[in-house]
C-alpha atoms as a PDB file:
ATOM      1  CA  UNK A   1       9.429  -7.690  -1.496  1.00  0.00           C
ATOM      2  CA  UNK A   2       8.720  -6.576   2.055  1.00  0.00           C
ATOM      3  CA  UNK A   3       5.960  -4.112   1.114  1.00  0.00           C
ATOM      4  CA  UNK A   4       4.526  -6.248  -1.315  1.00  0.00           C
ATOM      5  CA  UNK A   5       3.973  -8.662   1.223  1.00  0.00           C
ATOM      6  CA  UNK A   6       2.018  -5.717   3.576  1.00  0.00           C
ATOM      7  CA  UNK A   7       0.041  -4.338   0.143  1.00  0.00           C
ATOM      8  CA  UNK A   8      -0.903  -7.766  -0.215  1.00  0.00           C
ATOM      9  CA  UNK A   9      -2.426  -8.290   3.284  1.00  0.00           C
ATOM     10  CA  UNK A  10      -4.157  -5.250   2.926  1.00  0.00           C
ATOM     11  CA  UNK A  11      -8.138  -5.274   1.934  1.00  0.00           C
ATOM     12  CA  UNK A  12      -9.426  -2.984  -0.861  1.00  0.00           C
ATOM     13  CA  UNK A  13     -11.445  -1.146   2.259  1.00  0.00           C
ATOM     14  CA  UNK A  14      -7.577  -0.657   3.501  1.00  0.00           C
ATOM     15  CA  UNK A  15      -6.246   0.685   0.346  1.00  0.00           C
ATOM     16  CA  UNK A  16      -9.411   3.241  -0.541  1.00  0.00           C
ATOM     17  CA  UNK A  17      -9.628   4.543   3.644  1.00  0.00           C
ATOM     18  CA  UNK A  18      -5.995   5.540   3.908  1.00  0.00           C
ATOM     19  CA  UNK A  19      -4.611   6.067  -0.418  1.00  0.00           C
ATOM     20  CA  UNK A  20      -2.040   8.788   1.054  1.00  0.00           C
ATOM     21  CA  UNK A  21      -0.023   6.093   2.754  1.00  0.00           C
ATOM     22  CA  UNK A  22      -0.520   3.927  -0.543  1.00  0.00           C
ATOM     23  CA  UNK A  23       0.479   6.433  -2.720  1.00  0.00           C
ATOM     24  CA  UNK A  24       4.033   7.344  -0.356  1.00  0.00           C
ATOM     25  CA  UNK A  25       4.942   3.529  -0.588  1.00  0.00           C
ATOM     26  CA  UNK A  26       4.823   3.170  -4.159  1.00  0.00           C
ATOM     27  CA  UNK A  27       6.572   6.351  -5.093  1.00  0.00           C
ATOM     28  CA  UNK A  28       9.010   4.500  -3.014  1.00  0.00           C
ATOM     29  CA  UNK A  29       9.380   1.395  -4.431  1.00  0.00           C
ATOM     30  CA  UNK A  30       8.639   3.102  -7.971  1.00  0.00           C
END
């Protein structure tokens, strides 16, 4: 729930300047 709270906050600009980072967190939580 904790990183859905921090994917949440993030903007759209967030998610598409840093997708590596993205990408690491949900094959975590996958």
């Amino acid at each position: 729930d904790a990183w859905l709270a921090v994917l949440d906050g993030a903007t759209l600009a967030d998610l598409v300047e840093r997708p590596a980072p993205l990408r690491r967190l949900l094959a975590l939580t996958a």
